[in-house]
N, C-alpha and C. Protein backbone atom coordinates (compact mmCIF):
# COMPACT_ATOMS: atom_id res chain seq x y z
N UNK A 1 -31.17 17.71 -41.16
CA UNK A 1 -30.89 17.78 -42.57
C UNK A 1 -31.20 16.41 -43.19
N UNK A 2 -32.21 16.43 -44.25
CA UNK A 2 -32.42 15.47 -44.77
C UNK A 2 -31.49 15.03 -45.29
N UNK A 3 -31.41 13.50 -46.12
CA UNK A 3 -30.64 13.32 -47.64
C UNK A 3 -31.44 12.46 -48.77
N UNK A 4 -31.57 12.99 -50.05
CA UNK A 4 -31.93 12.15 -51.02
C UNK A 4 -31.75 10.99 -50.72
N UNK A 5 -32.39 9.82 -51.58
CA UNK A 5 -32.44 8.35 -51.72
C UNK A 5 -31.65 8.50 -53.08
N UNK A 6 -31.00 9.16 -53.86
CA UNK A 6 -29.79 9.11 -54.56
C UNK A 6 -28.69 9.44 -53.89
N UNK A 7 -28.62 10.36 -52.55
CA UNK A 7 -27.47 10.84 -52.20
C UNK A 7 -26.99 9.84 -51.33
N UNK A 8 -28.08 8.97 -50.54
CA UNK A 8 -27.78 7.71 -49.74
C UNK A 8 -27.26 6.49 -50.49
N UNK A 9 -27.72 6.22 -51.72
CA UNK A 9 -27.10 5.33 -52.77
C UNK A 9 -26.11 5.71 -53.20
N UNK A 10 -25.51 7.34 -53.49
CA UNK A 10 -24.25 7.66 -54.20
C UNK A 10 -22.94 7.33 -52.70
N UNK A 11 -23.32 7.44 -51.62
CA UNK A 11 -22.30 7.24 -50.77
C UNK A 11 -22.40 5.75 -50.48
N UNK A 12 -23.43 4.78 -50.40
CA UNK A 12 -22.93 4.15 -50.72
C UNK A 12 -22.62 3.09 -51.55
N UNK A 13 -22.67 3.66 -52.93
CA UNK A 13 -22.04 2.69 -54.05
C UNK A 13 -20.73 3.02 -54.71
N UNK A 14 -20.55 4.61 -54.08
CA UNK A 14 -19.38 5.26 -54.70
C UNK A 14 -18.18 4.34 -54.15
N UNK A 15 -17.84 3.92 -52.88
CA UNK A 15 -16.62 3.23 -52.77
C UNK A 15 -16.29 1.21 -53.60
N UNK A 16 -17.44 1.06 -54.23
CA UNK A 16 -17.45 -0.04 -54.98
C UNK A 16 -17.55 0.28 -56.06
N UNK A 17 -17.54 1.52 -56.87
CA UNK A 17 -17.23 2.41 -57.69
C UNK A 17 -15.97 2.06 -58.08
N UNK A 18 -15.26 2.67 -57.65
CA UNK A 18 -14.22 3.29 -57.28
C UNK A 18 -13.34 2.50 -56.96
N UNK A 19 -13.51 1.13 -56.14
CA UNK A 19 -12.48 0.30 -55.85
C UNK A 19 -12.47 -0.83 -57.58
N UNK A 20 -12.92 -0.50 -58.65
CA UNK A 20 -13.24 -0.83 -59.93
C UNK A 20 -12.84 0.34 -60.87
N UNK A 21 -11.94 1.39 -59.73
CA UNK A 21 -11.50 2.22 -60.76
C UNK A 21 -12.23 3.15 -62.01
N UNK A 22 -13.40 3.12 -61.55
CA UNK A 22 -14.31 3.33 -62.70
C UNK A 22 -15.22 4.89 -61.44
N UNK A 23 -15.51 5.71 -62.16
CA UNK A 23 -15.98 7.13 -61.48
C UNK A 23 -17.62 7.12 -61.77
N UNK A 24 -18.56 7.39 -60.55
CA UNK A 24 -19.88 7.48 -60.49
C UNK A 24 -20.57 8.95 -61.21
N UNK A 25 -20.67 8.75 -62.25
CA UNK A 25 -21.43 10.18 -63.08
C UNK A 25 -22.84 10.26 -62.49
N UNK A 26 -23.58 8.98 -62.60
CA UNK A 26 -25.28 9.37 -62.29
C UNK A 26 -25.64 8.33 -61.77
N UNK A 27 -26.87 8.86 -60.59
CA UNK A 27 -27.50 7.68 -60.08
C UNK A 27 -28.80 7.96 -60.34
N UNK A 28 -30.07 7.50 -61.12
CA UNK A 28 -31.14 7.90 -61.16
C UNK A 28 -32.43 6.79 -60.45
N UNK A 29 -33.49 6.86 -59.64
CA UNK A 29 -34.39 6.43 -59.70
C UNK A 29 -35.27 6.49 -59.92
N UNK A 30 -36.27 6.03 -61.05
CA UNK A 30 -37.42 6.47 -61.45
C UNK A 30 -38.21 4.98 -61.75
N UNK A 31 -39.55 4.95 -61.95
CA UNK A 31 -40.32 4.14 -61.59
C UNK A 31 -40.67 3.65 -63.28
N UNK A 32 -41.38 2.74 -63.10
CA UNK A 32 -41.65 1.66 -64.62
C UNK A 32 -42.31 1.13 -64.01
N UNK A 33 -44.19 1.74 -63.84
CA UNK A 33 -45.17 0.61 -63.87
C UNK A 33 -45.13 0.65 -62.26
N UNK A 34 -44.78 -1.26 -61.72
CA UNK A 34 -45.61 -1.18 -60.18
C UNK A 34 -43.37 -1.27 -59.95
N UNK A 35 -42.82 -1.53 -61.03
CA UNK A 35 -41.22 -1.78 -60.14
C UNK A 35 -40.47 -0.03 -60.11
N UNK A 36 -39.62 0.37 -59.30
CA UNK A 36 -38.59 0.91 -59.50
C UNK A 36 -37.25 0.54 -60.73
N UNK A 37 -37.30 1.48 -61.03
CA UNK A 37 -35.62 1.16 -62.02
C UNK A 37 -34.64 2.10 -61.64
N UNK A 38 -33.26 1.45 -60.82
CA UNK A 38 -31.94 2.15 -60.67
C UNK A 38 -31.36 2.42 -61.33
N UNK A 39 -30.89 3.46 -61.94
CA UNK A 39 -29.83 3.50 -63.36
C UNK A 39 -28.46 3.73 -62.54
N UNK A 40 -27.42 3.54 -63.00
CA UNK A 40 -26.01 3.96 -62.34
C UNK A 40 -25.34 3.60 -63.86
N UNK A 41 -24.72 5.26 -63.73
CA UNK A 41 -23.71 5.18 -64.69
C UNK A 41 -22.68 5.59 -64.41
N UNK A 42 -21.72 4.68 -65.32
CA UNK A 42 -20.22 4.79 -64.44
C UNK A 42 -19.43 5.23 -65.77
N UNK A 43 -18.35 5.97 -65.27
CA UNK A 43 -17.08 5.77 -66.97
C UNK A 43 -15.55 5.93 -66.25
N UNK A 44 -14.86 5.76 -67.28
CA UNK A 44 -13.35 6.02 -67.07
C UNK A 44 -12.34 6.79 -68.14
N UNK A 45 -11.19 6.74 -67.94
CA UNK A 45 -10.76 7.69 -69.01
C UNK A 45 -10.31 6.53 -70.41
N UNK A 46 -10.18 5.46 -69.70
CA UNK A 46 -10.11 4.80 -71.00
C UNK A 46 -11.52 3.99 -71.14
N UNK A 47 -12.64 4.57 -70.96
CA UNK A 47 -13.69 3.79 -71.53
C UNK A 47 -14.46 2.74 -70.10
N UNK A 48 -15.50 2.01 -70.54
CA UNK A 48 -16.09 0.96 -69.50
C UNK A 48 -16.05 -0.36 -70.72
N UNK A 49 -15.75 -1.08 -69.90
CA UNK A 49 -16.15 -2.50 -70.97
C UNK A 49 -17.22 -3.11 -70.17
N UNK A 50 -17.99 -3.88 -71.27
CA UNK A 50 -19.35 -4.66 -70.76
C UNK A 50 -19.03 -5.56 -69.94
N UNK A 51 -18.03 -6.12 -69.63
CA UNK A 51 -17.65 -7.25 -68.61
C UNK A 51 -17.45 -6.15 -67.67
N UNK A 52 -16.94 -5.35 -67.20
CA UNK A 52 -16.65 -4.38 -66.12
C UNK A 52 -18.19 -3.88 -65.52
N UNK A 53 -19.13 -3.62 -66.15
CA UNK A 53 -20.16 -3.35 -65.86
C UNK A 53 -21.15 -4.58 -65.29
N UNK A 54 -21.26 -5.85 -65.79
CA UNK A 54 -21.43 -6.54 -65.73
C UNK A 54 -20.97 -7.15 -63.95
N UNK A 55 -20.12 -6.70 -63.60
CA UNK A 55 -19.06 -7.44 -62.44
C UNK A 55 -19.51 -5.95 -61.48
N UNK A 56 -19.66 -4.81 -61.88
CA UNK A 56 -20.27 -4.03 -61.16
C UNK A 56 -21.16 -4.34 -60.54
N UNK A 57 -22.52 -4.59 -61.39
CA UNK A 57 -23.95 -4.45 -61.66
C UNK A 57 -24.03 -5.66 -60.17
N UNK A 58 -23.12 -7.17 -60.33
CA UNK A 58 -22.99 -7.95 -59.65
C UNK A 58 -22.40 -7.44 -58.02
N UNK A 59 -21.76 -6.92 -58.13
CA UNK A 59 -21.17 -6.22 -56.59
C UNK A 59 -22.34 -4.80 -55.92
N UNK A 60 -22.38 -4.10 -56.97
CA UNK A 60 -23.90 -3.36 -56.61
C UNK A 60 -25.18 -4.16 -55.78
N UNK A 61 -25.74 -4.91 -56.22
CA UNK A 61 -26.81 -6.48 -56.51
C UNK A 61 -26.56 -5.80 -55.17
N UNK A 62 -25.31 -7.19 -54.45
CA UNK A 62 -25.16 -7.94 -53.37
C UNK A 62 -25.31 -6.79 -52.25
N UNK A 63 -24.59 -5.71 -52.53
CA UNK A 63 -24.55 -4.40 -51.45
C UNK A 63 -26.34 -4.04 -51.23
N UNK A 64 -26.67 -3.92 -52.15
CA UNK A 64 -28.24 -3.41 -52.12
C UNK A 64 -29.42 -4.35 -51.34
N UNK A 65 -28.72 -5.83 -51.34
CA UNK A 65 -29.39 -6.72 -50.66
C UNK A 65 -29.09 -6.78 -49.32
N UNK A 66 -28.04 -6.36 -49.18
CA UNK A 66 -27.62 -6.11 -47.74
C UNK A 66 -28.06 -5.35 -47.07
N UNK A 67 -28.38 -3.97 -47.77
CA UNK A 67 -28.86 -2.78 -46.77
C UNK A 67 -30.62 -2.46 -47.47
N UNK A 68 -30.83 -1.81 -46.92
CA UNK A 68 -32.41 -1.16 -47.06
C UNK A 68 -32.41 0.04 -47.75
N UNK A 69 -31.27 -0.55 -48.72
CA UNK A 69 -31.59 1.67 -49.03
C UNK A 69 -32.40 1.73 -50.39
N UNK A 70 -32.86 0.39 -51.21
CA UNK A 70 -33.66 0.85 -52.05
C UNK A 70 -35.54 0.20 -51.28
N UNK A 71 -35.22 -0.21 -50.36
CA UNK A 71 -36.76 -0.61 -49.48
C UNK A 71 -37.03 -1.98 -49.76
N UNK A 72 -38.80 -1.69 -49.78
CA UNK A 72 -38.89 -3.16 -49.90
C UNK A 72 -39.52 -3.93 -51.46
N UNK A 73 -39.39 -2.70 -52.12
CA UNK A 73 -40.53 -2.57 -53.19
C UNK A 73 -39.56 -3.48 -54.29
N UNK A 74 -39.90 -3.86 -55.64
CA UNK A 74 -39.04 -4.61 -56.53
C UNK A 74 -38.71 -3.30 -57.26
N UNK A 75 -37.32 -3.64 -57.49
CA UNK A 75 -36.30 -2.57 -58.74
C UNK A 75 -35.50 -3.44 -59.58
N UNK A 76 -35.64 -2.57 -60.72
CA UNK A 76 -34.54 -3.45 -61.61
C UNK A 76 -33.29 -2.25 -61.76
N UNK A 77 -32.04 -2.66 -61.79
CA UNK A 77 -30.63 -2.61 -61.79
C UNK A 77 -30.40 -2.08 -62.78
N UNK A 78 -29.86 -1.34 -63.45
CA UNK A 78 -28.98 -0.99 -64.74
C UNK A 78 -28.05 -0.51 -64.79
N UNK A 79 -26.73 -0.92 -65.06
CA UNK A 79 -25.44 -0.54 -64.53
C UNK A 79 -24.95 0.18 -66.09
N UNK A 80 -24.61 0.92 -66.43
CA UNK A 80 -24.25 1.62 -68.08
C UNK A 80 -23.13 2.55 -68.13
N UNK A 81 -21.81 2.55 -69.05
CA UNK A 81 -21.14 3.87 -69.31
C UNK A 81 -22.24 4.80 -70.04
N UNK A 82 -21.88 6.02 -70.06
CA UNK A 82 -22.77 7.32 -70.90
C UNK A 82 -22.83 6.96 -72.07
N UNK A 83 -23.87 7.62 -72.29
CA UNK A 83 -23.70 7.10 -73.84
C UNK A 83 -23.64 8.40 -74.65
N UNK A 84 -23.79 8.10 -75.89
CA UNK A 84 -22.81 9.14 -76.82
C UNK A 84 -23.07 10.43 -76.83
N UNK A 85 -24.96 10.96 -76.62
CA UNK A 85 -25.48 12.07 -76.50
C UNK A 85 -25.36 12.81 -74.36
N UNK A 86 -24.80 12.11 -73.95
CA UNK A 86 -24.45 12.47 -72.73
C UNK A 86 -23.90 13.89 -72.22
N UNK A 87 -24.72 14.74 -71.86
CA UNK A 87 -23.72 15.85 -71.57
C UNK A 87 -22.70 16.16 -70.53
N UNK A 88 -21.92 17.14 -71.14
CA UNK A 88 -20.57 17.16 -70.42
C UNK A 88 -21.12 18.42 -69.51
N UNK A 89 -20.66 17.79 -68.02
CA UNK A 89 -20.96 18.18 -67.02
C UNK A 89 -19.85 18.82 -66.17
N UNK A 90 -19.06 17.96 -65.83
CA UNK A 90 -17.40 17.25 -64.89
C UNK A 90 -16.05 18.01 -65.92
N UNK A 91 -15.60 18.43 -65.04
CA UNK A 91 -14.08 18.19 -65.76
C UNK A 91 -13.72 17.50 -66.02
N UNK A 92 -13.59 16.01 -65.90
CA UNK A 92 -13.21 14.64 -66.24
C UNK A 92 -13.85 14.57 -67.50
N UNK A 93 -15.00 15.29 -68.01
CA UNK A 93 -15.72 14.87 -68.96
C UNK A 93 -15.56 15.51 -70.09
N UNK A 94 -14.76 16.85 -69.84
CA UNK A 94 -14.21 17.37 -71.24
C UNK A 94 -13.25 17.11 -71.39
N UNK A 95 -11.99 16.68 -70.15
CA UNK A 95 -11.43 16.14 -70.44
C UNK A 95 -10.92 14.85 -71.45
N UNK A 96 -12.08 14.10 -71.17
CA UNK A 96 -12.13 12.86 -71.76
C UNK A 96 -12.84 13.09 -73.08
N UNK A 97 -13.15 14.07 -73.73
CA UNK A 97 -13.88 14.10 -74.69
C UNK A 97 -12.60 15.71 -75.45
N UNK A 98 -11.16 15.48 -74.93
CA UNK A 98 -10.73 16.38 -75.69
C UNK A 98 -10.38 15.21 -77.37
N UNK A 99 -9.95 15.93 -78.66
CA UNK A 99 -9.93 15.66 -79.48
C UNK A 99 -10.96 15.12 -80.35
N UNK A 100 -11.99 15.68 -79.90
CA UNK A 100 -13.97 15.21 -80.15
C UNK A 100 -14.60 16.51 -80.40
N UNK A 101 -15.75 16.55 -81.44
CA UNK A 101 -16.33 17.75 -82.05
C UNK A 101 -17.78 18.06 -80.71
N UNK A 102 -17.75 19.16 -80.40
CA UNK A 102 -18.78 19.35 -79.20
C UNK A 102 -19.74 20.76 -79.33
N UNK A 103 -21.06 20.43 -79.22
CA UNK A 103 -21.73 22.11 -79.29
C UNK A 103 -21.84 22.48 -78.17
N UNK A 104 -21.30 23.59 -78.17
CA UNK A 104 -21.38 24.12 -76.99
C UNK A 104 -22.89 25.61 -76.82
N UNK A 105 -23.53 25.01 -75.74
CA UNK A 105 -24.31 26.29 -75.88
C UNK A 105 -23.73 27.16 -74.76
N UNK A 106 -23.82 28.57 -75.72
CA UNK A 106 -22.80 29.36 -74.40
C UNK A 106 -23.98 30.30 -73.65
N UNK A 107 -23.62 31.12 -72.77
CA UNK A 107 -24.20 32.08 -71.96
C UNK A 107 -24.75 33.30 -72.89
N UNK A 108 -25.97 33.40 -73.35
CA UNK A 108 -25.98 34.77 -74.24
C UNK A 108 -24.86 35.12 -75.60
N UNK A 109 -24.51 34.18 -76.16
CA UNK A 109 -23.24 34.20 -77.25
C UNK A 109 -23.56 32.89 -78.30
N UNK A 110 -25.40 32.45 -77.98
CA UNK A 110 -25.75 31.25 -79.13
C UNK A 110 -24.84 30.10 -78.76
N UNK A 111 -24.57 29.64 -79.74
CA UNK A 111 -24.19 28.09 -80.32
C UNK A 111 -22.92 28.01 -81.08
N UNK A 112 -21.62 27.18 -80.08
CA UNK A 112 -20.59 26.86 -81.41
C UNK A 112 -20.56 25.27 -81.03
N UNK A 113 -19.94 25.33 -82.40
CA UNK A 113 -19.39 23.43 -82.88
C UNK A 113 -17.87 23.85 -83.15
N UNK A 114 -17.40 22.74 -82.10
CA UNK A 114 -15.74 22.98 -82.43
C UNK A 114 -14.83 21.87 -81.65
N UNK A 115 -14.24 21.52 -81.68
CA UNK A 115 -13.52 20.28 -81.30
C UNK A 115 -12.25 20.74 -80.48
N UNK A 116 -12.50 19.89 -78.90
CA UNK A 116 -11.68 20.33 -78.06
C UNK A 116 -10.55 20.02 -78.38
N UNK A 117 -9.16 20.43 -78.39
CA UNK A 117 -7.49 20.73 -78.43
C UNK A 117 -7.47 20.52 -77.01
N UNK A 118 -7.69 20.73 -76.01
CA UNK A 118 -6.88 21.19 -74.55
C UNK A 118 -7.99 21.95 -73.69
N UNK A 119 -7.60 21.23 -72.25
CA UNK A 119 -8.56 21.59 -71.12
C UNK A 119 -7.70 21.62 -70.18
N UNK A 120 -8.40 22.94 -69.88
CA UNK A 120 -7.59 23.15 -67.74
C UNK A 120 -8.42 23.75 -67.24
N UNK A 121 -7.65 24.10 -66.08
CA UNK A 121 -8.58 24.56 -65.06
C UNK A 121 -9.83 25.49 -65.34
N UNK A 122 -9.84 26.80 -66.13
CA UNK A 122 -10.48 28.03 -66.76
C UNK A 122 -11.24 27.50 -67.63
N UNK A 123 -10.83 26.65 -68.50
CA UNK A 123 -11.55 26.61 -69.52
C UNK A 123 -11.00 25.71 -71.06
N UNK A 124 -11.61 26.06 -72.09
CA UNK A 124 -11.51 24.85 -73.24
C UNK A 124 -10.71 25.82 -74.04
N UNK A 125 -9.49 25.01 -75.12
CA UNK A 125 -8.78 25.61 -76.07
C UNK A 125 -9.63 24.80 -77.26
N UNK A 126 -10.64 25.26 -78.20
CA UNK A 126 -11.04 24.33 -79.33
C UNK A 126 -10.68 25.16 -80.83
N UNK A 127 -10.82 24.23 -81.23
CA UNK A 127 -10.79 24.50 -83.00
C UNK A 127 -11.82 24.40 -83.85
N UNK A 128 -12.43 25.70 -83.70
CA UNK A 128 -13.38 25.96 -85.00
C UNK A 128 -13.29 25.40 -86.48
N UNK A 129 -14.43 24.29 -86.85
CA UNK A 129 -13.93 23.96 -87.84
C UNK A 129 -13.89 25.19 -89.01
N UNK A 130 -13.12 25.49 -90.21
CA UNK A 130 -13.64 26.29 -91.20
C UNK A 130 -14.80 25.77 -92.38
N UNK A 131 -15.44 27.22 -92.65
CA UNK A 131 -16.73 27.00 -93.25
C UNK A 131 -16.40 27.23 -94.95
N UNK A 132 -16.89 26.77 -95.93
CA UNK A 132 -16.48 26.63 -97.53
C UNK A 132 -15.51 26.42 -97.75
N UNK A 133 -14.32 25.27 -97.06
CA UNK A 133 -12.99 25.61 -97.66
C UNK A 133 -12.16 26.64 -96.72
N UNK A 134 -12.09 27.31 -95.76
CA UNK A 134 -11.84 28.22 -94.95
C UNK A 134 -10.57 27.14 -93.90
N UNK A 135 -9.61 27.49 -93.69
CA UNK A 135 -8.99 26.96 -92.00
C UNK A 135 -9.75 26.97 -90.95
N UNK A 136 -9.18 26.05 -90.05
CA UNK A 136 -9.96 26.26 -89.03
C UNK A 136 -9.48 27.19 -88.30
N UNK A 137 -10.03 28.01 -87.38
CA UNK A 137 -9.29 29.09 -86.20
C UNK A 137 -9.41 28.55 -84.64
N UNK A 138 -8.73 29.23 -83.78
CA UNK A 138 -8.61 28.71 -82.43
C UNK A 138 -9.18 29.37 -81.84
N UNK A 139 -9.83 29.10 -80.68
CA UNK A 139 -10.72 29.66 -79.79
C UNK A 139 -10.58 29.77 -78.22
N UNK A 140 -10.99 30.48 -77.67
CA UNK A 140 -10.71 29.98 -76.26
C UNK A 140 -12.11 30.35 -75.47
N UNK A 141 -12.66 29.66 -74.85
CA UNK A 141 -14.08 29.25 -73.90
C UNK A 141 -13.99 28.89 -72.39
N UNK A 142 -14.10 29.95 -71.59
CA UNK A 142 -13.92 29.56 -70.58
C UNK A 142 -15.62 29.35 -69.64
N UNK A 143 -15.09 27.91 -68.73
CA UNK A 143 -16.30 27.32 -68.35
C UNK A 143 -17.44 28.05 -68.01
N UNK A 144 -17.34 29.14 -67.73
CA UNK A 144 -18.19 29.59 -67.07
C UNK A 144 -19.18 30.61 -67.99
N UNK A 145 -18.80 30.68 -69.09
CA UNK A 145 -18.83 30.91 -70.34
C UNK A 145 -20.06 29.46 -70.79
N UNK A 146 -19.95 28.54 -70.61
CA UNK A 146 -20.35 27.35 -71.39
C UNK A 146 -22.05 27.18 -70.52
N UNK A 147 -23.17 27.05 -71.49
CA UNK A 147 -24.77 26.81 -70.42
C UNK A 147 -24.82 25.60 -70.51
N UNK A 148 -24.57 24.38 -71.46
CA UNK A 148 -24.36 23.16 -71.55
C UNK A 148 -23.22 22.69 -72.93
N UNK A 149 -22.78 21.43 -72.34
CA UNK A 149 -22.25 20.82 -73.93
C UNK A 149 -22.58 19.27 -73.97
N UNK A 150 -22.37 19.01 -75.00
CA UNK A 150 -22.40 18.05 -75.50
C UNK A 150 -21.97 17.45 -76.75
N UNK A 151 -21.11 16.05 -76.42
CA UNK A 151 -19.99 16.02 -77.94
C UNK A 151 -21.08 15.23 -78.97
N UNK A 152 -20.68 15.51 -80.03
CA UNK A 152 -21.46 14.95 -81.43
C UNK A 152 -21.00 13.89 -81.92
N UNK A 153 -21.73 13.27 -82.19
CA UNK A 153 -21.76 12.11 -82.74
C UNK A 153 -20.76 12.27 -84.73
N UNK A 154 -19.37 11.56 -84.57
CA UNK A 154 -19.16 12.11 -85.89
C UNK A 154 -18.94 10.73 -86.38
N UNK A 155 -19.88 10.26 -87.79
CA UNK A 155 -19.88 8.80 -88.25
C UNK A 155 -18.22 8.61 -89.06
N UNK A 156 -17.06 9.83 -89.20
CA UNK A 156 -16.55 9.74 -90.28
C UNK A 156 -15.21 10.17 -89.91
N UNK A 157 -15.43 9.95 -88.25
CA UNK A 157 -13.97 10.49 -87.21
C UNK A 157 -13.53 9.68 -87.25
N UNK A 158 -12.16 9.51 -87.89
CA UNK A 158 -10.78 8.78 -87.37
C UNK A 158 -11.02 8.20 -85.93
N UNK A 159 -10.37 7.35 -85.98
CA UNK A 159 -10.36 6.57 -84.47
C UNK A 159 -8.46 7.09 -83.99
N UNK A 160 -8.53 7.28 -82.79
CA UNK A 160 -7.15 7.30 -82.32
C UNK A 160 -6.27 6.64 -82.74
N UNK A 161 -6.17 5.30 -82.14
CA UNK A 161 -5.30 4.48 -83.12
C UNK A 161 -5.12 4.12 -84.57
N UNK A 162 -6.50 4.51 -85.29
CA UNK A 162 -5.74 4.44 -87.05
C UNK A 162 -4.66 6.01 -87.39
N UNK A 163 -5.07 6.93 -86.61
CA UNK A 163 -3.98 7.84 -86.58
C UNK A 163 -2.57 7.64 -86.39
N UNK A 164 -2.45 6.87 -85.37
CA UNK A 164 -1.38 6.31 -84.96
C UNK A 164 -0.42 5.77 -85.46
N UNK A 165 -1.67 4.77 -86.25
CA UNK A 165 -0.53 3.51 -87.27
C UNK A 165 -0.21 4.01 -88.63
């Protein structure tokens, strides 16, 4: 049984991952020209900060110099949380994206926009926004139900904490 040259990098970068508290979403390698480029993206439930990535990217480095698992060829490094158009894949990831507006494309049932309330095991509780002036209504979507999602970008969303205060 073979293994990918991502699946040999995901085992082993996942425990320096991880001892940073921070969870391995993607490892990609793809080429630029005569170098390789590694992407690794990491997140958490409260976010990645650029110094955290930064101190990654640095502990990654040193591991990769140690072993042979990207060869002998030159690669460049890129250590990144997801970024905003990222799709939700993971349970961790709708999780972390409950109280956020998301399209969901479903199985044969088109396209909704609706903002997750609550996630478990089955599936998403969201809130349809209403259309002309309308309430919103509640919904229920279970995963298996869902062909991809992805949360939207909203320029005009409250932030958590100004709710707060």
């Amino acid at each position: 049984m073979s293994t990918t040259q991502s699946e040999r990098l995901r085992g082993l970068l996942e425990p320096l991952v991880s001892a940073k508290e921070l969870d391995l979403e993607e490892i990609e390698v793809s080429r630029a020209g005569r170098r390789r480029v590694l992407r690794i993206v990491v997140d958490s439930d409260e976010g990645v900060e650029l110094d955290a990535c930064a101190e990654l990217s640095r502990a990654i480095s040193e591991k990769l110099d140690e072993t042979d698992a990207m060869g002998e060829d030159e690669y460049v490094l890129e250590v990144s949380s997801p970024g905003a158009d990222r799709p939700l894949t993971e349970h961790r990831n709708y999780v972390r994206a409950t109280g956020r507006l998301v399209r969901l494309q479903l199985h044969g049932n088109g396209e909704l926009v609706a903002r997750i309330m609550a996630v478990d095991d089955d599936g998403l509780d969201l809130e349809v926004p209403g259309v002309k002036g309308r309430k919103p209504t509640a919904r229920r979507v279970a995963f298996d139900e869902i062909a991809k999602a992805r949360v939207e970008i909203e320029f005009n969303r409250k932030d958590k904490k100004e709710e707060e205060a």
